[in-house]
C-alpha atoms as a PDB file:
ATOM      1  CA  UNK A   1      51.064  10.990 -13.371  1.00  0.00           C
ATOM      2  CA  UNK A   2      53.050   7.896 -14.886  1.00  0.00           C
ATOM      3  CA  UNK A   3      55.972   8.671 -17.440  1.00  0.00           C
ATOM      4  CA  UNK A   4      57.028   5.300 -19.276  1.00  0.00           C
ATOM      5  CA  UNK A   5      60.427   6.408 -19.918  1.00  0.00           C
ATOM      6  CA  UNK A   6      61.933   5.191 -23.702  1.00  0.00           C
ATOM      7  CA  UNK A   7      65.111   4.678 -22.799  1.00  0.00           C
ATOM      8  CA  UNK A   8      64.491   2.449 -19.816  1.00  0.00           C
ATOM      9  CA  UNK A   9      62.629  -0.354 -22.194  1.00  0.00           C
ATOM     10  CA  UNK A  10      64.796  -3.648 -22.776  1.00  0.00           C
ATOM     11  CA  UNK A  11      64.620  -4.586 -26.450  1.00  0.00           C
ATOM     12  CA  UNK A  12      63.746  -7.885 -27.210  1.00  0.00           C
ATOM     13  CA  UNK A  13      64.925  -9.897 -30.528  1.00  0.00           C
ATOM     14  CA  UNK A  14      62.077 -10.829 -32.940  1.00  0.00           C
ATOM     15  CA  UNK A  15      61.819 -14.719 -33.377  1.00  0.00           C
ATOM     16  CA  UNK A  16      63.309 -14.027 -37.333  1.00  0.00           C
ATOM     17  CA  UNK A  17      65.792 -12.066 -36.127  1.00  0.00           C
ATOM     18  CA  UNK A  18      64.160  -8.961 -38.248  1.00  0.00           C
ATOM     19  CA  UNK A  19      64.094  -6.884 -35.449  1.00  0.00           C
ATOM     20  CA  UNK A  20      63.777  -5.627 -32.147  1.00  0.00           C
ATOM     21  CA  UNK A  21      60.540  -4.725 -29.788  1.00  0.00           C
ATOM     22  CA  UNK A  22      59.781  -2.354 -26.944  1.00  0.00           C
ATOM     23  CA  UNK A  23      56.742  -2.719 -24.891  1.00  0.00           C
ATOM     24  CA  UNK A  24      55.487   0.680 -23.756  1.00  0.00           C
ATOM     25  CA  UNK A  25      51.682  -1.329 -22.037  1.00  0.00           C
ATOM     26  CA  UNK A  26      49.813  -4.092 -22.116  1.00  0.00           C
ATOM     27  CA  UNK A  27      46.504  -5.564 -20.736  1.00  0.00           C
ATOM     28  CA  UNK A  28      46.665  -9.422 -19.349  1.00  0.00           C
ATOM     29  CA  UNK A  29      44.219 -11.740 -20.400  1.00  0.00           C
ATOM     30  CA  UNK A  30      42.245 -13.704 -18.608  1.00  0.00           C
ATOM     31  CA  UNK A  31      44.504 -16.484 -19.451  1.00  0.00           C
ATOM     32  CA  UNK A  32      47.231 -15.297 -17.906  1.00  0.00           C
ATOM     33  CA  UNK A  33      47.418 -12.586 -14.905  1.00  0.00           C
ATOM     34  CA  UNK A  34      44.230 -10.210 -15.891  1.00  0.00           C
ATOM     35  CA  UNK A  35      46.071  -7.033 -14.713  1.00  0.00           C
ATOM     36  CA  UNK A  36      47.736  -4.434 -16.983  1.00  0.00           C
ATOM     37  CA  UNK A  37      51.407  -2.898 -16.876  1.00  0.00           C
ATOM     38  CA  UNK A  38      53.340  -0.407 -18.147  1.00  0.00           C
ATOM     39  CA  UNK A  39      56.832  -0.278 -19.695  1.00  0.00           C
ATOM     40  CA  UNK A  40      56.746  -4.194 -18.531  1.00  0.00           C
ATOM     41  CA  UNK A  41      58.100  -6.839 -21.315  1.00  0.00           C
ATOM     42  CA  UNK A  42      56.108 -10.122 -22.606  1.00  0.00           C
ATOM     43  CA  UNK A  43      58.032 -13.483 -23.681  1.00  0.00           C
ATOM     44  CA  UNK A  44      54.083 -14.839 -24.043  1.00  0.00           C
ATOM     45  CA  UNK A  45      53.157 -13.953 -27.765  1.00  0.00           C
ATOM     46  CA  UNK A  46      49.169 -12.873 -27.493  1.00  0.00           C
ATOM     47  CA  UNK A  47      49.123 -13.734 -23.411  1.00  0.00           C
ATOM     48  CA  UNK A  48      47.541 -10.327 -23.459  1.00  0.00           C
ATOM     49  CA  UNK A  49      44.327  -8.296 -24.531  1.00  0.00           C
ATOM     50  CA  UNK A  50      46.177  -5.765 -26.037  1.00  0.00           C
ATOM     51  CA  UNK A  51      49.731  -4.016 -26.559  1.00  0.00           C
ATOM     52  CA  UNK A  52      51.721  -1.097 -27.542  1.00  0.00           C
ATOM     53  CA  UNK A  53      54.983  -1.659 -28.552  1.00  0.00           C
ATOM     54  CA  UNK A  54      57.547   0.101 -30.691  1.00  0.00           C
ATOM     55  CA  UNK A  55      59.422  -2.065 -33.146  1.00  0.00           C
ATOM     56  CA  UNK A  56      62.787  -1.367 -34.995  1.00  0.00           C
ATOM     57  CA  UNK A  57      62.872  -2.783 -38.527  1.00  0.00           C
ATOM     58  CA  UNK A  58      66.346  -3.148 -39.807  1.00  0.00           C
ATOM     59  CA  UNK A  59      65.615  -6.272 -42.279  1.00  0.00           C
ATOM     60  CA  UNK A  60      62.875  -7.954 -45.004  1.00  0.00           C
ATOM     61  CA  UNK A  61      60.933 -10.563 -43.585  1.00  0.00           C
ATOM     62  CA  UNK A  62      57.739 -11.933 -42.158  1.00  0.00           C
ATOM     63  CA  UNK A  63      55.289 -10.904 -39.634  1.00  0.00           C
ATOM     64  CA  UNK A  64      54.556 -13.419 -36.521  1.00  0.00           C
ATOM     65  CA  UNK A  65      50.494 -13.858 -36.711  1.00  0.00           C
ATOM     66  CA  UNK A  66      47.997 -12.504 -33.609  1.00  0.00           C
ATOM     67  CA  UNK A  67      44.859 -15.240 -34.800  1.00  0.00           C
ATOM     68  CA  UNK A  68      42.246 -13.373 -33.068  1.00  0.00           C
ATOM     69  CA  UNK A  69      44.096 -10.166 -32.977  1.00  0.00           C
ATOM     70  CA  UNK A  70      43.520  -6.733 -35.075  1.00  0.00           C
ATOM     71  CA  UNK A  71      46.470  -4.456 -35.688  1.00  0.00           C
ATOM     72  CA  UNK A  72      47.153  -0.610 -36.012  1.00  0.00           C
ATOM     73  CA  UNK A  73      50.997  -0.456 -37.457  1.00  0.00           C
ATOM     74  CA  UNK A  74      51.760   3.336 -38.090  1.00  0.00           C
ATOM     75  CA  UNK A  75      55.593   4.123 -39.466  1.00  0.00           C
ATOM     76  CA  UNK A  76      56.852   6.614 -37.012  1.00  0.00           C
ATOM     77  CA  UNK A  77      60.725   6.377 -38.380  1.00  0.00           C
ATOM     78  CA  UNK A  78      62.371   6.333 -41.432  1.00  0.00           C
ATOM     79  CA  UNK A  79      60.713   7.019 -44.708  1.00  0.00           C
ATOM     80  CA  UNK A  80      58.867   4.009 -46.580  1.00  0.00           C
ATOM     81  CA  UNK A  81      57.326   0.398 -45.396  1.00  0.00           C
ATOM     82  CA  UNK A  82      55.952  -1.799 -47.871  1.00  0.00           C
ATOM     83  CA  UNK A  83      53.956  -3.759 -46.014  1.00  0.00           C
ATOM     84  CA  UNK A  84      52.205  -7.183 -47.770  1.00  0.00           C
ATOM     85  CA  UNK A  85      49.029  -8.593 -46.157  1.00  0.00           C
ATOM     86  CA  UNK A  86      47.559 -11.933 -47.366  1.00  0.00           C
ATOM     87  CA  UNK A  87      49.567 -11.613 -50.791  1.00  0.00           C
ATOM     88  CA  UNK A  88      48.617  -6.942 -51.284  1.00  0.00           C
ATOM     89  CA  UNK A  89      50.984  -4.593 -50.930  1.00  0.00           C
ATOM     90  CA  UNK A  90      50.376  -1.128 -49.372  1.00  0.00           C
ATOM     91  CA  UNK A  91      53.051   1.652 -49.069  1.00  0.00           C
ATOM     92  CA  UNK A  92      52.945   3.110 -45.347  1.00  0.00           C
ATOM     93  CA  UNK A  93      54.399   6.229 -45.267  1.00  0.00           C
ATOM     94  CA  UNK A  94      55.413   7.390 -42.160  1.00  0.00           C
ATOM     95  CA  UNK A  95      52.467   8.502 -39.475  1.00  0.00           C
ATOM     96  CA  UNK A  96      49.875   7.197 -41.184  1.00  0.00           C
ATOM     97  CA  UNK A  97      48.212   4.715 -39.463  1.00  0.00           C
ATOM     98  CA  UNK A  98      47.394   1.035 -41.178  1.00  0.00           C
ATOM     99  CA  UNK A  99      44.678  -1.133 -39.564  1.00  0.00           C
ATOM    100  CA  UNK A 100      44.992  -5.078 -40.427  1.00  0.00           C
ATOM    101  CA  UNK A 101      43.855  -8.706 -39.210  1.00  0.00           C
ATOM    102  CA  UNK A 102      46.661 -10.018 -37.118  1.00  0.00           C
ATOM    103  CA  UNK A 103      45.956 -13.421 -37.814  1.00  0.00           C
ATOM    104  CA  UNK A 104      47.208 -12.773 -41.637  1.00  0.00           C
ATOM    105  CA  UNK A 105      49.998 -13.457 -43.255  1.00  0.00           C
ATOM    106  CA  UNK A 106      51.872 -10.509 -43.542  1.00  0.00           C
ATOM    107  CA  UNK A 107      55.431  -9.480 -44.527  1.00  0.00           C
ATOM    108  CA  UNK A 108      57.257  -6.478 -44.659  1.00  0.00           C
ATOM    109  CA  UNK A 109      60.060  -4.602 -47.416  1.00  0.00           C
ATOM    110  CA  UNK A 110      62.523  -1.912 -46.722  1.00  0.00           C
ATOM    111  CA  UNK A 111      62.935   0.234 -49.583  1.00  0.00           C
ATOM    112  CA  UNK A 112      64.854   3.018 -48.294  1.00  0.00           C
ATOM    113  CA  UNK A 113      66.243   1.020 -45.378  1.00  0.00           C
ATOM    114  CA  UNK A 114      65.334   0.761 -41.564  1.00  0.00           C
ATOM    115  CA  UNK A 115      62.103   1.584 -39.875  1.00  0.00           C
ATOM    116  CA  UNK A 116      60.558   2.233 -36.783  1.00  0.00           C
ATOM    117  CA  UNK A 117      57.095   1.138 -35.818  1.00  0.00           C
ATOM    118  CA  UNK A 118      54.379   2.039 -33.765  1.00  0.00           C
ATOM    119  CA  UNK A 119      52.286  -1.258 -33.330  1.00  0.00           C
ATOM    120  CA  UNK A 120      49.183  -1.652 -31.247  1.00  0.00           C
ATOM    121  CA  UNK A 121      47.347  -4.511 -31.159  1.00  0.00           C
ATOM    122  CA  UNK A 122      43.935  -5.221 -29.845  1.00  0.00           C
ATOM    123  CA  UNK A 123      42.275  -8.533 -29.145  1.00  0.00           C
ATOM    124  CA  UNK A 124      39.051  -8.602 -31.898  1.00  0.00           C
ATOM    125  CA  UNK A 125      35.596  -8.469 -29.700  1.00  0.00           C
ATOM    126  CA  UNK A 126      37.185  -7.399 -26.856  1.00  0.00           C
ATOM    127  CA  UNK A 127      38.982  -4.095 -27.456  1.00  0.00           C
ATOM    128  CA  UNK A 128      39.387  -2.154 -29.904  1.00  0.00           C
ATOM    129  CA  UNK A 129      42.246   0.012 -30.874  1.00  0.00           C
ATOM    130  CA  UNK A 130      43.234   3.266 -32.759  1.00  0.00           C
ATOM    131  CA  UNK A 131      46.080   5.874 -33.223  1.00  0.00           C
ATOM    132  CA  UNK A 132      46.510   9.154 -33.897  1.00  0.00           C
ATOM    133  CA  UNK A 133      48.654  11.601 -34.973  1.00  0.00           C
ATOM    134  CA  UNK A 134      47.938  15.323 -33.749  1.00  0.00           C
ATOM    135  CA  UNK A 135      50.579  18.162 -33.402  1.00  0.00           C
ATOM    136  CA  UNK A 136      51.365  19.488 -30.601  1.00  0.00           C
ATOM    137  CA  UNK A 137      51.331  23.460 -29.447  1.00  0.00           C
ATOM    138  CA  UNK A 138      53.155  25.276 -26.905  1.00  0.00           C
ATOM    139  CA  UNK A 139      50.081  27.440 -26.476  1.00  0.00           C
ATOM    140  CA  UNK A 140      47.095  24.891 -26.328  1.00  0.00           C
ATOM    141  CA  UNK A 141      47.521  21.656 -24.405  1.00  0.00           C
ATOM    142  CA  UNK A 142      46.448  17.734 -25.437  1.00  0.00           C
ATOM    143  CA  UNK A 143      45.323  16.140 -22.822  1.00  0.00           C
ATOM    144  CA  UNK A 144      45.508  12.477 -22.538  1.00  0.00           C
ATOM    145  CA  UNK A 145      42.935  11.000 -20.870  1.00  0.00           C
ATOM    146  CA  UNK A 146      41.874   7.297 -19.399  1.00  0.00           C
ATOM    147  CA  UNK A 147      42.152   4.453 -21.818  1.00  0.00           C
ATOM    148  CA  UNK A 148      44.789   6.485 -23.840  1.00  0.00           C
ATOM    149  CA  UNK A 149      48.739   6.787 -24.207  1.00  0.00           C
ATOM    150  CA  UNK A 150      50.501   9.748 -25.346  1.00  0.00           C
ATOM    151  CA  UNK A 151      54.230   8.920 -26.976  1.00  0.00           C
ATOM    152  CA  UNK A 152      56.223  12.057 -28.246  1.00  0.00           C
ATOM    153  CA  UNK A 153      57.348  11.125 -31.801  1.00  0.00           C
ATOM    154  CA  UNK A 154      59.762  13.940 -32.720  1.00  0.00           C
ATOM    155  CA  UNK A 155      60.017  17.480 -30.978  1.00  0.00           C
ATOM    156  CA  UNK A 156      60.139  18.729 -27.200  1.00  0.00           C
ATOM    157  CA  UNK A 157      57.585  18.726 -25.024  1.00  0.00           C
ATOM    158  CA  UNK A 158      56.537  18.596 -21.208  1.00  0.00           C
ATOM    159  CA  UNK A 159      53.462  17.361 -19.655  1.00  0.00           C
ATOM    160  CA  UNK A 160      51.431  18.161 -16.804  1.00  0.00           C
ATOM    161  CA  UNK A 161      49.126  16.933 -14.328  1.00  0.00           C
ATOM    162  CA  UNK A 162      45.806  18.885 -14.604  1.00  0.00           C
ATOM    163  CA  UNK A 163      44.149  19.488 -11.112  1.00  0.00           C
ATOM    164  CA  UNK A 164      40.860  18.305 -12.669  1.00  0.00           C
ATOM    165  CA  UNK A 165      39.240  21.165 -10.593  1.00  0.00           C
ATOM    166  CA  UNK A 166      41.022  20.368  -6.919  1.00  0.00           C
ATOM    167  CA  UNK A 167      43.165  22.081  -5.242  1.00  0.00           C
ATOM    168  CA  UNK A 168      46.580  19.983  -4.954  1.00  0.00           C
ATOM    169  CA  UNK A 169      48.066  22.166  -1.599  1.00  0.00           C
ATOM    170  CA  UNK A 170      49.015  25.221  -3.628  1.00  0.00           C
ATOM    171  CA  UNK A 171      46.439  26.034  -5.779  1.00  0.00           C
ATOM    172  CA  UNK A 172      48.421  25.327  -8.935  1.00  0.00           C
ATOM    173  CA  UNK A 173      49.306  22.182 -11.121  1.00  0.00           C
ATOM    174  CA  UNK A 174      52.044  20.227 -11.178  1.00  0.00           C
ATOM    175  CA  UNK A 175      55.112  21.471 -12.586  1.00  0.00           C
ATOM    176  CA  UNK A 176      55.956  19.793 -16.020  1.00  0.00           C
ATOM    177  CA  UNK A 177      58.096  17.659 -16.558  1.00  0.00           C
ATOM    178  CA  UNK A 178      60.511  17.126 -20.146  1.00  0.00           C
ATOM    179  CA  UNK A 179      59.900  14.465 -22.524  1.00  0.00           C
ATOM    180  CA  UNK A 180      62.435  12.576 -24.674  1.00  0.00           C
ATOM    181  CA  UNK A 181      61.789  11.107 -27.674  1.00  0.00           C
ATOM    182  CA  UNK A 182      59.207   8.234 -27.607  1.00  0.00           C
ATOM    183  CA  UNK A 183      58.590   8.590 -23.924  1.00  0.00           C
ATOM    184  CA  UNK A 184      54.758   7.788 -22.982  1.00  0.00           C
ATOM    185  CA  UNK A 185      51.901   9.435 -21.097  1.00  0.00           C
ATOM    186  CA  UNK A 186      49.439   7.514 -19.573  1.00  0.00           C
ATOM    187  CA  UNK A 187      46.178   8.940 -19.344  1.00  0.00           C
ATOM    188  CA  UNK A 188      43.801   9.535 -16.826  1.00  0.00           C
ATOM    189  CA  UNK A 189      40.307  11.196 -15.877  1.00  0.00           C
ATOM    190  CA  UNK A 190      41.775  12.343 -12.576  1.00  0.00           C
ATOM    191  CA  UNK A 191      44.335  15.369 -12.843  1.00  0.00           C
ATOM    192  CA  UNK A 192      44.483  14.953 -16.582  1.00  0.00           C
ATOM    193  CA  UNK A 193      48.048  15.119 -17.774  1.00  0.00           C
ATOM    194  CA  UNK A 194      48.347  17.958 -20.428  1.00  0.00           C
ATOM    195  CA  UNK A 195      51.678  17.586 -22.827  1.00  0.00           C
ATOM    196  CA  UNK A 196      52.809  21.275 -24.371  1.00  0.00           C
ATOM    197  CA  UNK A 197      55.491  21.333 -26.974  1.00  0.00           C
ATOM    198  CA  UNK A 198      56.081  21.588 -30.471  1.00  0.00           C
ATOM    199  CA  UNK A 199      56.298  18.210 -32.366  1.00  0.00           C
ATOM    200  CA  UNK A 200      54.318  15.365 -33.349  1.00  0.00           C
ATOM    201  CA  UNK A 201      52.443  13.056 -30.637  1.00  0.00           C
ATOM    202  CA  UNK A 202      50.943   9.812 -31.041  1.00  0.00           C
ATOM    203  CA  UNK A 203      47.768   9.399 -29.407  1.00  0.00           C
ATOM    204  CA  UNK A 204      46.486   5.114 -28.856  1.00  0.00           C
ATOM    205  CA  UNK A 205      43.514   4.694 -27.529  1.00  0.00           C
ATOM    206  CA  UNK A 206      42.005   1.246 -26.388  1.00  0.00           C
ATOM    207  CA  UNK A 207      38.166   1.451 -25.960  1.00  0.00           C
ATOM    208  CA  UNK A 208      36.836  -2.212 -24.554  1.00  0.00           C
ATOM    209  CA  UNK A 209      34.063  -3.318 -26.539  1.00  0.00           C
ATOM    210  CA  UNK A 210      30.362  -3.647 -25.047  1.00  0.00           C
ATOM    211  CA  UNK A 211      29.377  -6.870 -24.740  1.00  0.00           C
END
């Protein structure tokens, strides 16, 4: 079961000086090393297939473009974005999810100050991308399985490894383990890790596209 911890992220400065970025995952292209990571950092803008990253927002400014790139940006701190893609405006209020072209031009307003951003993005034709926002209960598990991450928004919670029907040694799961604040689950089909809590989760999925 692998925990991407939050707090163990470097942030890197935005090229405008907007902002910062964490990278919770990405997949490599074929241009570059063709593996994926986890909680790993990219200097390489679009040297991947895809990413998940959490961005702070703490100034007005524009967006660098993804040409070839689609984008899920869902507000997961503070109250408002206003968000402008190729000259429209749209609100995003916080966990709701906003699919866009990355190769637009895009800029962003703060009108009731800093944000915090979920942003996935997805090479077009190759992947494709989504989020979700589910709640989490202490008395019904959400698994997370293969192609997916799981990132606690706001609450507690604790996740498990599912024994996916085999016996680990002692007949019983894994114990859980706590999650902090936008730490990240990464999912499998094999002992299925199961988060419990009260809060919000964010669920990303990245389904590769048939060809």
């Amino acid at each position: 079961m692998q925990i991407i911890r939050f707090a163990d992220l470097k942030p890197q400065p935005w090229r405008n000086g907007g902002g910062v970025t964490r990278e919770l995952a990405s997949h490599r292209g074929s241009a570059s090393s063709g593996a994926a990571s986890a909680g790993a950092t990219s200097s390489d803008d679009g040297a991947w297939d895809w990413r998940v990253s959490i961005a702070d927002v703490t100034s007005a400014g524009e967006y660098s473009p993804f040409p070839g790139m689609e984008r899920v940006l869902t507000v997961v701190e503070g109250e408002l974005l206003l968000l402008a893609v190729d000259g429209t405006e749209h609100p995003l209020e916080k966990y709701r999810p906003f699919r866009f072209p990355g190769g637009a031009a895009s800029s962003s307003a703060l009108p009731t100050g800093d944000v915090r951003n979920l942003n996935v993005i997805a090479r077009e034709g190759t992947f494709k991308a989504y989020t979700s926002i589910v709640e989490l209960s202490k008395k019904r598990a959400h698994p997370v399985f293969e192609g997916q991450l799981g990132i606690l928004l706001q609450g507690q919670a604790a996740v498990s490894a599912g024994n996916a029907g085999q016996d680990n040694g002692g007949g019983q799961d894994s114990a859980p383990v706590a999650l902090n604040r936008y730490d990240s689950v990464v999912g499998s089909d094999s002992h299925t890790p199961e988060i419990l809590g009260r809060g919000f989760l964010a669920v990303v999925s990245i389904d590769p596209v048939a060809s």
